[in-house]
Protein backbone atom coordinates (compact mmCIF):
# COMPACT_ATOMS: atom_id res chain seq x y z
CA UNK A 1 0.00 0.00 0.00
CA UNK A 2 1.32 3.16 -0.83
CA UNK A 3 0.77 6.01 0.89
CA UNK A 4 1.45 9.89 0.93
CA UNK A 5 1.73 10.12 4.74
CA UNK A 6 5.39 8.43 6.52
CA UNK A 7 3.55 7.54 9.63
CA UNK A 8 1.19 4.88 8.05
CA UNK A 9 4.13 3.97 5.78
CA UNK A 10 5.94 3.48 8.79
CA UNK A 11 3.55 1.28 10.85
CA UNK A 12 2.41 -0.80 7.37
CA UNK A 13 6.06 -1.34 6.83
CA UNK A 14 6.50 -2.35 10.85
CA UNK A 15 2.67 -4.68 10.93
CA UNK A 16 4.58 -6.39 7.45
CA UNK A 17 8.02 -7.06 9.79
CA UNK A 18 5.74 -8.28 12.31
CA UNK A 19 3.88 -10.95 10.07
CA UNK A 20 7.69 -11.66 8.80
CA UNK A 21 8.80 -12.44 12.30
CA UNK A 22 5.66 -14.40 13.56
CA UNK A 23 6.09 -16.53 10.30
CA UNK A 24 9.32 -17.19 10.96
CA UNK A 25 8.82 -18.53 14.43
CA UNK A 26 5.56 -20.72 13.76
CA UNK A 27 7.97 -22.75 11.53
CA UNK A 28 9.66 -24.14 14.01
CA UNK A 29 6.74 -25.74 15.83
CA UNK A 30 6.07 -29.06 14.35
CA UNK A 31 2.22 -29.27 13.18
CA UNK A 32 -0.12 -32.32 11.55
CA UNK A 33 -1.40 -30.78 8.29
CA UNK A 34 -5.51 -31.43 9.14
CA UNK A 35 -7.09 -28.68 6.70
CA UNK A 36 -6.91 -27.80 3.21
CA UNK A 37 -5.21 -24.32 3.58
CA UNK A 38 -4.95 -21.73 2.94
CA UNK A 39 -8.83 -21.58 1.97
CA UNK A 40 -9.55 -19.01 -0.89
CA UNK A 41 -11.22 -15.20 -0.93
CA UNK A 42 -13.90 -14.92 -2.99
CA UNK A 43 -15.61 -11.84 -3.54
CA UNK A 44 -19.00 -10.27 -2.61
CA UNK A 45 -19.42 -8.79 -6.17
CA UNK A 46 -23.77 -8.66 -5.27
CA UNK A 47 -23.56 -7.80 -2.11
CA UNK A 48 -20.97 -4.78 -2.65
CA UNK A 49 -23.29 -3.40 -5.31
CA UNK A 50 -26.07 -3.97 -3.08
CA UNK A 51 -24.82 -2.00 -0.04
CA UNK A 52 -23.42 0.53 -2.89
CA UNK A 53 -19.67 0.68 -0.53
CA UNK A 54 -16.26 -0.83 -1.43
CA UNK A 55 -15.65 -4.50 -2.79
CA UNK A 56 -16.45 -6.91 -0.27
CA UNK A 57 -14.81 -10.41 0.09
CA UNK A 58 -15.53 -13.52 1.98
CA UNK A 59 -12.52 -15.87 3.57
CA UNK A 60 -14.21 -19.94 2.57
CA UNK A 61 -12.96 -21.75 6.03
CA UNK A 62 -15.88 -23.78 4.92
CA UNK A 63 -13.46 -25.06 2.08
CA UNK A 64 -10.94 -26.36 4.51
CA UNK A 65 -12.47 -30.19 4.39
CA UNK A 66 -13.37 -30.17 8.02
CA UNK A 67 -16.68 -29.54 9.51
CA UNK A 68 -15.18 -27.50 12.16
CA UNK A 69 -14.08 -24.58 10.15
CA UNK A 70 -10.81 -22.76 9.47
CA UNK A 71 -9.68 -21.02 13.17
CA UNK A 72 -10.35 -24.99 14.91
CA UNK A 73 -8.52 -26.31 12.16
CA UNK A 74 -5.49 -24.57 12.52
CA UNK A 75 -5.32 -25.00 16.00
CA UNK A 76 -6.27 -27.91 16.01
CA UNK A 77 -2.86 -29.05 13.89
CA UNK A 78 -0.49 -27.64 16.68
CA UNK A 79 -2.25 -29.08 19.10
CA UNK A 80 -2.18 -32.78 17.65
CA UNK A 81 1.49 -32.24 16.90
């Protein structure tokens, strides 16, 4: 994202070092692959032109081949590590 003003440069540049770091130490906990992730976006094309506002999407944890959804899933493969 670019943007004209440093300070949300800044903190997008610091949330994207974050994610980079948090990554990096989730790899080195062993997990049992459960779900079929990552589940895809799919957009609200309908439903944005209904409300008339920005582009809406939707994130399909129903796709991840459990009945228990995508947040349980993921867990859920740590856990049974």
């Amino acid at each position: 994202i670019k943007c004209m003003n440093s300070a949300v440069t800044d903190d997008t540049t610091a949330a994207d070092g974050n994610l980079i770091l948090v990554k990096r130490a989730l790899e080195n906990f062993t997990r049992v692959r459960l779900g079929h992730l990552p589940t895809p976006l799919e957009p609200l094309d309908r439903l944005s032109e209904e409300l008339g506002g920005p582009r809406i999407w939707v994130k399909r944890d129903d796709c991840t081949g459990l009945a228990s959804g995508g947040n349980k899933t993921r867990k859920l493969e740590f856990l049974m590590a």
